[in-house]
N, C-alpha and C. Protein backbone atom coordinates (compact mmCIF):
# COMPACT_ATOMS: atom_id res chain seq x y z
N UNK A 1 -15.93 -6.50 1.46
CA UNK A 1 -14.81 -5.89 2.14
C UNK A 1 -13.96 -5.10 1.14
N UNK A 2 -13.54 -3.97 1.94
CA UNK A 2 -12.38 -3.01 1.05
C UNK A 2 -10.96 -3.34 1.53
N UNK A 3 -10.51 -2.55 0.80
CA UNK A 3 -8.71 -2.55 1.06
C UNK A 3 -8.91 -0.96 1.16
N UNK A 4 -7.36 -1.00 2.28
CA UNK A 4 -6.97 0.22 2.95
C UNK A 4 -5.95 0.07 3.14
N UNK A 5 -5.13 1.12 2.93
CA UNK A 5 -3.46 1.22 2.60
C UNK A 5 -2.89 2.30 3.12
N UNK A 6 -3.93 2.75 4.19
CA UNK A 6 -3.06 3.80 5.48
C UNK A 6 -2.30 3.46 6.01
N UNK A 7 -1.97 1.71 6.27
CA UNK A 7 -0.64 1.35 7.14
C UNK A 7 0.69 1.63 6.49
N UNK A 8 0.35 1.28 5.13
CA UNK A 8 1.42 1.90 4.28
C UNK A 8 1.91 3.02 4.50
N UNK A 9 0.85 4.55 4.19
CA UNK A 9 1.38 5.22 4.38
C UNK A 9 1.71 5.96 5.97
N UNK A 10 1.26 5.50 6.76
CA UNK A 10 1.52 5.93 8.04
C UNK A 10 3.28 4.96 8.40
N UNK A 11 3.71 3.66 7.38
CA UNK A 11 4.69 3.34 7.74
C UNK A 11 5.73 4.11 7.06
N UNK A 12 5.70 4.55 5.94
CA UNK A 12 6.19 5.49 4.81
C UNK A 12 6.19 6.97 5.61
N UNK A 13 5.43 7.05 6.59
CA UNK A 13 6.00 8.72 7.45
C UNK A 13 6.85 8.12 8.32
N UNK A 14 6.76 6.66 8.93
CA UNK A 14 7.80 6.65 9.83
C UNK A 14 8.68 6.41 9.51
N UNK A 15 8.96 5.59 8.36
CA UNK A 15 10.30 5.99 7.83
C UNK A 15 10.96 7.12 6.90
N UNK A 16 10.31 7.77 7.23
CA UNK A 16 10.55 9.19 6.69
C UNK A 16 11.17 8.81 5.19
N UNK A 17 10.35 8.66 4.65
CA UNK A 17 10.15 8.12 2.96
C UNK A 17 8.84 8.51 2.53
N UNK A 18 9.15 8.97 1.37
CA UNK A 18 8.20 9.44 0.26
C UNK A 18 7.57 8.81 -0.71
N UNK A 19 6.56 8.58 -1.29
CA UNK A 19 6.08 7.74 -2.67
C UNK A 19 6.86 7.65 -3.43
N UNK A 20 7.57 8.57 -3.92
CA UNK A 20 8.71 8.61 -5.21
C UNK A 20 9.86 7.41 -4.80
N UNK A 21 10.10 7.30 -3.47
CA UNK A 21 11.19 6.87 -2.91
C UNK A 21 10.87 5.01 -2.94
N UNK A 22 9.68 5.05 -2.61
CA UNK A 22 9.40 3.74 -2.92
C UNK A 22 9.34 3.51 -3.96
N UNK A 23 9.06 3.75 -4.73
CA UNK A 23 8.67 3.49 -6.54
C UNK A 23 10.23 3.19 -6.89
N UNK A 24 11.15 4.22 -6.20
CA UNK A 24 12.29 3.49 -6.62
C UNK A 24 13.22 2.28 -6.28
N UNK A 25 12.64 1.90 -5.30
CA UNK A 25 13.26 0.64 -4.33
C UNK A 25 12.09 -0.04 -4.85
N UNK A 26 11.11 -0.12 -5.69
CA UNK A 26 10.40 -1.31 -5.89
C UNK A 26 10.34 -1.32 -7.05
N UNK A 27 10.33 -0.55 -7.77
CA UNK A 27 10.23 -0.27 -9.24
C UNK A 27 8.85 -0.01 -9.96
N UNK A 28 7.84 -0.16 -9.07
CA UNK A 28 6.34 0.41 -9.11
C UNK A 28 5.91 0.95 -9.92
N UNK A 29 5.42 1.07 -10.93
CA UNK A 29 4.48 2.76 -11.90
C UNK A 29 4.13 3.18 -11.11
N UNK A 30 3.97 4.23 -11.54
CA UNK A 30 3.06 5.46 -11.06
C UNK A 30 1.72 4.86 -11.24
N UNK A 31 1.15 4.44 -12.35
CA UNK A 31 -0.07 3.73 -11.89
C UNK A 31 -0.61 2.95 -10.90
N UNK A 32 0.60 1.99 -10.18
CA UNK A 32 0.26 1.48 -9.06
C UNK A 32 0.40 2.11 -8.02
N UNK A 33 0.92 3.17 -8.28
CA UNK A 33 1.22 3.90 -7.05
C UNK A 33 -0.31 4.97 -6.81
N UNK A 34 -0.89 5.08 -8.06
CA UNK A 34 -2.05 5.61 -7.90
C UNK A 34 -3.02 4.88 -7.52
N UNK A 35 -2.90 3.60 -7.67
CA UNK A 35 -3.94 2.67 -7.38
C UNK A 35 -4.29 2.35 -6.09
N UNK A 36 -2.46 2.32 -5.49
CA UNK A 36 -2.92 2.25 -3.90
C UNK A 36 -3.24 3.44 -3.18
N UNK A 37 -3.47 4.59 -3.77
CA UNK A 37 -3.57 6.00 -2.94
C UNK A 37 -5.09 6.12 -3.36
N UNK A 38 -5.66 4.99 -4.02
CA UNK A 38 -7.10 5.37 -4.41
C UNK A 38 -7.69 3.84 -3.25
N UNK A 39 -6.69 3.04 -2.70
CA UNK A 39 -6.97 1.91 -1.76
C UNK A 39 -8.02 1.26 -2.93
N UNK A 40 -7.39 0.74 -3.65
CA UNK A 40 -7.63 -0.31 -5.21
C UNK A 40 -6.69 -1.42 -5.29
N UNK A 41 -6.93 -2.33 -5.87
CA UNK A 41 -6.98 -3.46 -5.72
C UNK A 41 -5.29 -3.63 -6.22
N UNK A 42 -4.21 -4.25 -6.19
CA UNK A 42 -2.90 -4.66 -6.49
C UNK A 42 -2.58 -6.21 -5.97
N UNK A 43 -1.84 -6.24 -7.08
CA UNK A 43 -1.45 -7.79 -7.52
C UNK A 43 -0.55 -7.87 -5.83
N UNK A 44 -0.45 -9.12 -5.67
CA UNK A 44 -0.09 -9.68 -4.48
C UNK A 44 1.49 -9.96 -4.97
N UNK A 45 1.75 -9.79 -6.14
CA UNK A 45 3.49 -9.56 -6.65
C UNK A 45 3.50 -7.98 -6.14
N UNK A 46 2.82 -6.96 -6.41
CA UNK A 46 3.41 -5.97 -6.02
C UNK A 46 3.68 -5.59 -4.52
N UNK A 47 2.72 -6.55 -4.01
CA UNK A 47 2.44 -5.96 -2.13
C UNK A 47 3.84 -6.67 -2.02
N UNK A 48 3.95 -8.26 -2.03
CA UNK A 48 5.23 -8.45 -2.04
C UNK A 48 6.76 -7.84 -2.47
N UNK A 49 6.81 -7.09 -3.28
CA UNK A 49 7.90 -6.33 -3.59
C UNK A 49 7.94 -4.45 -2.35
N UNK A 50 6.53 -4.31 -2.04
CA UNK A 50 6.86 -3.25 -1.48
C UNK A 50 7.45 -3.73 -0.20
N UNK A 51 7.06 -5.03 0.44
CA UNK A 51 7.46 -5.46 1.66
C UNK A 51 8.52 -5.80 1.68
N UNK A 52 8.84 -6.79 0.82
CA UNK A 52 10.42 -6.79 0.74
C UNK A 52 11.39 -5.30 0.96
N UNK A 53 10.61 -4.30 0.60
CA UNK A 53 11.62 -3.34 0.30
C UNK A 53 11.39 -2.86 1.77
N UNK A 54 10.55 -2.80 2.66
CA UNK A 54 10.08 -1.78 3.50
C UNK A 54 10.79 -3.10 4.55
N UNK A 55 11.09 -4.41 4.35
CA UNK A 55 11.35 -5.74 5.29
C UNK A 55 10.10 -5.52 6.46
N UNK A 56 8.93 -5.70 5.76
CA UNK A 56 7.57 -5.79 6.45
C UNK A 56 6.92 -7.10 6.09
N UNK A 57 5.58 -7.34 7.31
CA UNK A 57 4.58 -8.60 6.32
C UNK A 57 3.84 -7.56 5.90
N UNK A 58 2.69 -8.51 4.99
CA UNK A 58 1.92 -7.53 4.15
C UNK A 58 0.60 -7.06 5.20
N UNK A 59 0.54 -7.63 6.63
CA UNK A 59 -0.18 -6.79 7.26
C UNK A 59 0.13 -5.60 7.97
N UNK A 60 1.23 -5.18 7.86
CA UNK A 60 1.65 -3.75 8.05
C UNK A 60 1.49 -2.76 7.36
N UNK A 61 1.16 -3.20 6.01
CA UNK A 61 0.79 -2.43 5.46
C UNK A 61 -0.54 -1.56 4.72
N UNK A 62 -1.27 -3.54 4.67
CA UNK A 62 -2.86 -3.14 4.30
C UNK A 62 -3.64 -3.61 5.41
N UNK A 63 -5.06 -3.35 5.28
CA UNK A 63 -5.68 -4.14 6.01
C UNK A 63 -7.25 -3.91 5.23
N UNK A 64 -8.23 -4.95 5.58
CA UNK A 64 -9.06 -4.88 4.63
C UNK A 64 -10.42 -4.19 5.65
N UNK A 65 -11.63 -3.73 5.29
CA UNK A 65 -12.56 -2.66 6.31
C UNK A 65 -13.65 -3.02 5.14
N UNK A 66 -14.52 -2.97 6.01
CA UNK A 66 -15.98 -2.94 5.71
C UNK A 66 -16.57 -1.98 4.68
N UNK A 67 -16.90 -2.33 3.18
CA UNK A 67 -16.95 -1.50 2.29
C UNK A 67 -17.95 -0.56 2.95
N UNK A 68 -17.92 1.16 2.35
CA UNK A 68 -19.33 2.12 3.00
C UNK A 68 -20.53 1.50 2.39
N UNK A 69 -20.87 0.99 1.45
CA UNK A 69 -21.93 0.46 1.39
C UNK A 69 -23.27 -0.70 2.09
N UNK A 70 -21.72 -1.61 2.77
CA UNK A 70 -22.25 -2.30 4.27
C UNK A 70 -22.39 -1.35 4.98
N UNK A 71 -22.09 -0.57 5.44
CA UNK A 71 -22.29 0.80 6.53
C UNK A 71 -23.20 0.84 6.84
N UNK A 72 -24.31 1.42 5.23
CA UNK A 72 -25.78 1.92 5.70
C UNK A 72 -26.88 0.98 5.75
């Protein structure tokens, strides 16, 4: 199984918030912030800090999908 972090950003358009904007309410690198836009793996301290900030659970934001390699 993969990770997928479109809920994130589909929640990040509805609150009409930007990546930069989170990084600053969570305090994030930019590395993690690249990590989840590549839907890669992050410490379960960071999912927790984005939720706190967003006052989400952490299934609003990720959800995990069938790697493409099960696919074929």
């Amino acid at each position: 199984m993969a990770v997928s972090y479109k809920k994130l950003w589909k929640l990040l358009i509805d609150k009409e918030m930007m990546k930069k904007d989170l990084r600053a309410m969570t305090g994030v690198s930019t590395t993690t912030m690249s990590r989840l836009s590549k839907d890669e793996n992050v410490s379960t301290e960071i999912l927790s800090k984005i939720c706190s900030a967003l006052n989400c659970d952490v299934g609003d934001i990720m959800e995990f999908v069938p790697d493409k390699k099960e696919k074929q």
